[in-house]
C-alpha atoms as a PDB file:
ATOM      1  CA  UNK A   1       0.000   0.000   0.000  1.00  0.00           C
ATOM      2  CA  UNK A   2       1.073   2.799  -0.828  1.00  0.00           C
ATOM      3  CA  UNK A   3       2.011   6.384   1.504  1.00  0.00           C
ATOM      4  CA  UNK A   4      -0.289   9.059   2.010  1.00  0.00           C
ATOM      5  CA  UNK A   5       1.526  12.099  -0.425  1.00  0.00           C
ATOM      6  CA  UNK A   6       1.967  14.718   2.127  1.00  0.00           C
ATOM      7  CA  UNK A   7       4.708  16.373   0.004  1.00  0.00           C
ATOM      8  CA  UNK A   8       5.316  18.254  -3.624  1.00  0.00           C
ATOM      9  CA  UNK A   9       8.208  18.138  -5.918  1.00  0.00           C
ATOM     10  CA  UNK A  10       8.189  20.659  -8.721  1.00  0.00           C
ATOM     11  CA  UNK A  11      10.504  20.005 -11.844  1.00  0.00           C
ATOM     12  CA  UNK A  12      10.463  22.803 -14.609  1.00  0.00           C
ATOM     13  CA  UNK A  13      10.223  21.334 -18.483  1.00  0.00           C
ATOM     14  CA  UNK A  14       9.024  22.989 -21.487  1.00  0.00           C
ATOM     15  CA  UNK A  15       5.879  23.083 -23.080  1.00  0.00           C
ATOM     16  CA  UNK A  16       6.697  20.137 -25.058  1.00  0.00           C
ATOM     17  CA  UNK A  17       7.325  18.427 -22.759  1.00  0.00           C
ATOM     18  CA  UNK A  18       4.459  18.791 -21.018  1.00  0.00           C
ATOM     19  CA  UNK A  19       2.337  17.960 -23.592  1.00  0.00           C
ATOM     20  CA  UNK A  20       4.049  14.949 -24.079  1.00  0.00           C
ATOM     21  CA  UNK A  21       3.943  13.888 -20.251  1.00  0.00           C
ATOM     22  CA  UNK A  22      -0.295  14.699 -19.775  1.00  0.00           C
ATOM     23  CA  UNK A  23      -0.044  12.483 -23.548  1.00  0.00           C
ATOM     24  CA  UNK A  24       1.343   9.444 -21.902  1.00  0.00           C
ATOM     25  CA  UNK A  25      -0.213   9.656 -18.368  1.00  0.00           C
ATOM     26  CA  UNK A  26      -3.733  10.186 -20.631  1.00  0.00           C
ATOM     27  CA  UNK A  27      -2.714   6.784 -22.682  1.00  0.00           C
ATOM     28  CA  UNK A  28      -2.149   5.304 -19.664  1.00  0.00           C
ATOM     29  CA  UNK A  29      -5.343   6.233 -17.787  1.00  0.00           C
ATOM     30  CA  UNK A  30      -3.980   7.991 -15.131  1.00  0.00           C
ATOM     31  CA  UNK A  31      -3.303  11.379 -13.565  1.00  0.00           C
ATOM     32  CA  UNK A  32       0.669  13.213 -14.773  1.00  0.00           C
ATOM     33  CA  UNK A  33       1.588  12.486 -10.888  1.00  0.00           C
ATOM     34  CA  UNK A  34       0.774   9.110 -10.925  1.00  0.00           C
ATOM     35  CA  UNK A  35       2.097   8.065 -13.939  1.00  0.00           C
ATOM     36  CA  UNK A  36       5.380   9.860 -13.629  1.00  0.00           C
ATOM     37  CA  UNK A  37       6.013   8.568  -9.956  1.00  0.00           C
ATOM     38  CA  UNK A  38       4.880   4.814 -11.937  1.00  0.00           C
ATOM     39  CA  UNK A  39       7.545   5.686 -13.904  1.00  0.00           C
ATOM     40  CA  UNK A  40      10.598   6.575 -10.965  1.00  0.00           C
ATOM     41  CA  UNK A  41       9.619   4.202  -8.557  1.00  0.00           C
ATOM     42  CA  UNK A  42       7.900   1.376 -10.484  1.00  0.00           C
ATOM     43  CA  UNK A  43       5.782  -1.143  -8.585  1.00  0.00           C
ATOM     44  CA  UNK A  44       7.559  -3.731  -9.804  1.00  0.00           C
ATOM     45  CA  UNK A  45      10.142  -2.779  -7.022  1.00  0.00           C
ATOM     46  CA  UNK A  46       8.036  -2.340  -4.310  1.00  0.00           C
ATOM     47  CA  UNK A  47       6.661  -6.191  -5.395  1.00  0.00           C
ATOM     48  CA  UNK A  48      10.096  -7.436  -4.916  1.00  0.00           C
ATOM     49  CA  UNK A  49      10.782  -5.945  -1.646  1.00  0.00           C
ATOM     50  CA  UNK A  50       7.576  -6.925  -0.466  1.00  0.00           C
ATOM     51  CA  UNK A  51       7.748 -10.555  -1.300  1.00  0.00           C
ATOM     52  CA  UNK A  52      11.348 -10.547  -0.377  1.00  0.00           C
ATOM     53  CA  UNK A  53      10.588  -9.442   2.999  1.00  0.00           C
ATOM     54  CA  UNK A  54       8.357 -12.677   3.285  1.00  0.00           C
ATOM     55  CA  UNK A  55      11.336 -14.737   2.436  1.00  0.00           C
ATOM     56  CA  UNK A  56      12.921 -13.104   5.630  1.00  0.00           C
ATOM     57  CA  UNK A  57      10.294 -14.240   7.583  1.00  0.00           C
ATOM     58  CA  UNK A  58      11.787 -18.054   8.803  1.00  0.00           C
ATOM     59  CA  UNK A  59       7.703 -19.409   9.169  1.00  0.00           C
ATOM     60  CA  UNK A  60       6.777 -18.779   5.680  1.00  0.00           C
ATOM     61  CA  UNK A  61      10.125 -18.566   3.504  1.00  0.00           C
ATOM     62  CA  UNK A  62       9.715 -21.752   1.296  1.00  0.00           C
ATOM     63  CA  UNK A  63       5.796 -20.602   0.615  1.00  0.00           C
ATOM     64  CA  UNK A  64       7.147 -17.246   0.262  1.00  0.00           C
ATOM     65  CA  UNK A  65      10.312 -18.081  -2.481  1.00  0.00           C
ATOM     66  CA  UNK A  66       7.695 -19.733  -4.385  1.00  0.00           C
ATOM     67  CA  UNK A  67       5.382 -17.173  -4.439  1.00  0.00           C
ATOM     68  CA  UNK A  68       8.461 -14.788  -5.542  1.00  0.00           C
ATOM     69  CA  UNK A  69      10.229 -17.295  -8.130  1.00  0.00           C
ATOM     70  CA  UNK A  70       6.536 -17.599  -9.914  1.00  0.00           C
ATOM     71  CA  UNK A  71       5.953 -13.732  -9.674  1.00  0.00           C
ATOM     72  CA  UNK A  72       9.510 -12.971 -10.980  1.00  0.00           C
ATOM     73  CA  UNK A  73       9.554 -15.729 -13.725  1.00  0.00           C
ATOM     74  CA  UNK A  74       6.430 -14.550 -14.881  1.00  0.00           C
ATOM     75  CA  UNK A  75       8.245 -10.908 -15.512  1.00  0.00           C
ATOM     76  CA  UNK A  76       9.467  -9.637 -19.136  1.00  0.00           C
ATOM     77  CA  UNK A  77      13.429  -8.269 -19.018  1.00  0.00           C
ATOM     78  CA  UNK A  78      12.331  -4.380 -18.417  1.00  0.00           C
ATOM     79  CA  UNK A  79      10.347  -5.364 -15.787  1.00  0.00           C
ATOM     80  CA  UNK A  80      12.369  -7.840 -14.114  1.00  0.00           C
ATOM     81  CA  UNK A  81      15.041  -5.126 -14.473  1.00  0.00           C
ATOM     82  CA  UNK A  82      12.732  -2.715 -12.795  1.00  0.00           C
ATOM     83  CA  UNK A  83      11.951  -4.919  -9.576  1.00  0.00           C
ATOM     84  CA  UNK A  84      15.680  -6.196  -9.035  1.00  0.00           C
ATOM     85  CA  UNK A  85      17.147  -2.704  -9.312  1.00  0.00           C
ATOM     86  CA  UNK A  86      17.359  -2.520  -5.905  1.00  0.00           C
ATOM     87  CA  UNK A  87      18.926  -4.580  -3.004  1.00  0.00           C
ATOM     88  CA  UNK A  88      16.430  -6.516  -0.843  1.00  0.00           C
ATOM     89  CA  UNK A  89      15.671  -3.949   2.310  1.00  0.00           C
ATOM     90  CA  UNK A  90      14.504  -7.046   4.598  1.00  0.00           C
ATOM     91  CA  UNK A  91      17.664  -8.382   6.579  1.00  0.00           C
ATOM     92  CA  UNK A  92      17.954 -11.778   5.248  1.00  0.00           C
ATOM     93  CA  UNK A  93      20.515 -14.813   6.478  1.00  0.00           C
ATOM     94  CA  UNK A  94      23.775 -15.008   4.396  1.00  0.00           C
ATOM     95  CA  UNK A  95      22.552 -18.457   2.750  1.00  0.00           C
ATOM     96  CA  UNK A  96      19.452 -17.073   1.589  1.00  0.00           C
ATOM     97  CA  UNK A  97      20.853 -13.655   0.720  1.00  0.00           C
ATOM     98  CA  UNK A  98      23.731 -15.514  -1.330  1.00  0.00           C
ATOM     99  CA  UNK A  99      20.557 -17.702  -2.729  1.00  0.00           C
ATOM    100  CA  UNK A 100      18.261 -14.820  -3.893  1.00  0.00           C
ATOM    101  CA  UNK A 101      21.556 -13.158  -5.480  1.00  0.00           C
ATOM    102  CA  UNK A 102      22.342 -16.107  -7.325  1.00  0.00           C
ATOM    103  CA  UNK A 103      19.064 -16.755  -8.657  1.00  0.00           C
ATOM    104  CA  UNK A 104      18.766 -13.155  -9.822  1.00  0.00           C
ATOM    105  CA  UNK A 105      21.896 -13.414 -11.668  1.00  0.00           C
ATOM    106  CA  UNK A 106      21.289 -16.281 -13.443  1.00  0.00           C
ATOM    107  CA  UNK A 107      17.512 -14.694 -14.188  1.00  0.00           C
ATOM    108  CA  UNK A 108      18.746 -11.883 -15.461  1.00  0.00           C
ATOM    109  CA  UNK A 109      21.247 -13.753 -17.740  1.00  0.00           C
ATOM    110  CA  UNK A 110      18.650 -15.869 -19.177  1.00  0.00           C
ATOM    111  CA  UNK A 111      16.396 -12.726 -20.286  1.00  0.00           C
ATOM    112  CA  UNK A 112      20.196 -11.033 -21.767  1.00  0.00           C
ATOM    113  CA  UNK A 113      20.549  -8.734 -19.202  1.00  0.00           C
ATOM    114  CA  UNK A 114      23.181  -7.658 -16.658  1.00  0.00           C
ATOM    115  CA  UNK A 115      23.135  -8.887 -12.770  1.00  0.00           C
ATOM    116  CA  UNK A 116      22.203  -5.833 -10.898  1.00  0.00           C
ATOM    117  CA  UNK A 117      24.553  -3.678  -9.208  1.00  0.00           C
ATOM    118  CA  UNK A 118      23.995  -4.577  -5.623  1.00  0.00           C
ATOM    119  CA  UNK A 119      24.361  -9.006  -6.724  1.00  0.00           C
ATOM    120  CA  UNK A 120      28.278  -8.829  -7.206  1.00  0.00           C
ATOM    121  CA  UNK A 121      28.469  -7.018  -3.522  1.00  0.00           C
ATOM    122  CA  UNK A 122      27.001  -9.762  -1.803  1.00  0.00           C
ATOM    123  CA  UNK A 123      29.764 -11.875   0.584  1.00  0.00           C
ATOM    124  CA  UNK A 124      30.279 -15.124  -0.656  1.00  0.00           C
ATOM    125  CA  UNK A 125      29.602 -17.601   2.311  1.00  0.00           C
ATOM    126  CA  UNK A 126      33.080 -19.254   3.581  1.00  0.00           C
ATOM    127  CA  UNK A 127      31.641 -22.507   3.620  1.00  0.00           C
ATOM    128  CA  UNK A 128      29.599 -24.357   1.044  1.00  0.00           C
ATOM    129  CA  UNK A 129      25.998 -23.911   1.307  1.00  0.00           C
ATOM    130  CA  UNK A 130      23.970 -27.170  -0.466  1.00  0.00           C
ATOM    131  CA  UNK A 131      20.597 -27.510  -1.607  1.00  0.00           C
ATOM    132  CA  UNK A 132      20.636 -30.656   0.571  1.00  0.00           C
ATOM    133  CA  UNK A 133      22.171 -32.559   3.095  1.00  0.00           C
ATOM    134  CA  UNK A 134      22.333 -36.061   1.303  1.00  0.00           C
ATOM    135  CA  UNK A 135      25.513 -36.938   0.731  1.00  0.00           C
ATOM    136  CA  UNK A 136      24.721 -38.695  -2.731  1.00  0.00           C
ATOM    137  CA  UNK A 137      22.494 -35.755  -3.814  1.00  0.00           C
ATOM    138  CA  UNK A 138      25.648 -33.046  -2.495  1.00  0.00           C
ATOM    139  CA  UNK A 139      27.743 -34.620  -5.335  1.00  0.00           C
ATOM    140  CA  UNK A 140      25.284 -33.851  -7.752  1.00  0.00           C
ATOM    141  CA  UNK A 141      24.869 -30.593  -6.551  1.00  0.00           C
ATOM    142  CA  UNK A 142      28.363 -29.995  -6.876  1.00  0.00           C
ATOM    143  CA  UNK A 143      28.457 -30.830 -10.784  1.00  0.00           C
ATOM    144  CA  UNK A 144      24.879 -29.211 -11.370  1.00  0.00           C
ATOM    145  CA  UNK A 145      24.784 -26.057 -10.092  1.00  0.00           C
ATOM    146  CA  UNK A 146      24.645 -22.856 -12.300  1.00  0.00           C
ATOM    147  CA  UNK A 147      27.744 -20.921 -12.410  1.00  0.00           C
ATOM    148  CA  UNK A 148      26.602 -18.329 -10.347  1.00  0.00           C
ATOM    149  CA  UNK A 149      25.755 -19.975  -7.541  1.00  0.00           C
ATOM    150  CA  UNK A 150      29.012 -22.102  -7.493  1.00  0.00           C
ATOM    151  CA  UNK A 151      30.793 -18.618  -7.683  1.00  0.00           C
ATOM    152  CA  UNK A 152      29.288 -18.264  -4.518  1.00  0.00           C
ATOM    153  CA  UNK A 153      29.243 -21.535  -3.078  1.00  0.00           C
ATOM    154  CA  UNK A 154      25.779 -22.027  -2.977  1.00  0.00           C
ATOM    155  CA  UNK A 155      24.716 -25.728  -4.581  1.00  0.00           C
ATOM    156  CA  UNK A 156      21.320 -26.447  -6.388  1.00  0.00           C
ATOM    157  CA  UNK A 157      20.271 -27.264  -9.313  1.00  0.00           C
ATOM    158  CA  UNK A 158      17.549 -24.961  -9.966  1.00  0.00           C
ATOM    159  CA  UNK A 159      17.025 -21.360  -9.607  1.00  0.00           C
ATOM    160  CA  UNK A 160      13.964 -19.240  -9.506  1.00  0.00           C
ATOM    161  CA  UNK A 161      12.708 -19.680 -13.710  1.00  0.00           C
ATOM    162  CA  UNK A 162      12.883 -23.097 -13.113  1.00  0.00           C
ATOM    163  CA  UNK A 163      10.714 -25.610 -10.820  1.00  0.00           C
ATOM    164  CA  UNK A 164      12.004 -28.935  -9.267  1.00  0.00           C
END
């Protein structure tokens, strides 16, 4: 949901591009403010940090990566770009932190675009993080697991546009 606007932000363009703003909002079916704050801060991000702040919650996180792996997979590139653009706000454990950066990388690789800036500054856990704790299964993981989550030593063998 979102704020009450108790504030106003006045930016100066020409008459041009005026027109051309009260054009698109119009197309769009919505007021200028709307669709230019639709526009800066896209709901597509405030999706993400929603649903990522259910992953931080310990009693719901498996319910809650599926429910963000089938929202995000769902997504076309500029709007998966959109909701990503920013690093999750919810505090989240290094595993699943080095998890949700992984599968964001390789999502964003498989719809040709880059990892966002904040993936690369996630620390890479000192010890190796597996997908499970069968032995047999662990040496699968080991030879399975994208690229991007080896790089940081997280092993599964599937990542949020795919289902096990």
């Amino acid at each position: 949901m979102m704020a009450a606007k108790t504030g106003q932000l006045q930016i100066r363009v020409s008459a041009e591009q005026k027109r051309a703003l009260k054009r698109r909002a119009r197309e769009a079916g919505m007021d200028i403010s709307s669709w230019v704050l639709g526009q800066v801060l896209p709901a597509e991000a405030d999706r993400f940090q929603a649903l990522v702040a259910r992953v931080a919650d310990r009693a719901r996180r498996r319910y809650a990566l599926a429910e963000l792996a089938d929202w995000l997979r769902g997504l076309p590139a500029g709007a998966f770009a959109r909701a990503v653009e920013s690093a999750p706000k919810a505090t989240l454990d290094g595993e699943w932190l080095n998890y949700l950066a992984g599968a964001i990388e390789v999502a964003a690789a498989a719809r040709g675009l880059p990892a966002p800036r904040w993936v690369p500054e996630v620390a890479t856990p000192d010890a190796p993080l597996f997908g499970s704790g069968l032995a047999a299964v662990r040496l699968h993981l080991l030879s399975r697991a994208p690229v991007a989550f080896r790089r940081r030593n997280v092993f599964v063998d599937a990542s949020i546009d795919q289902r096990v």
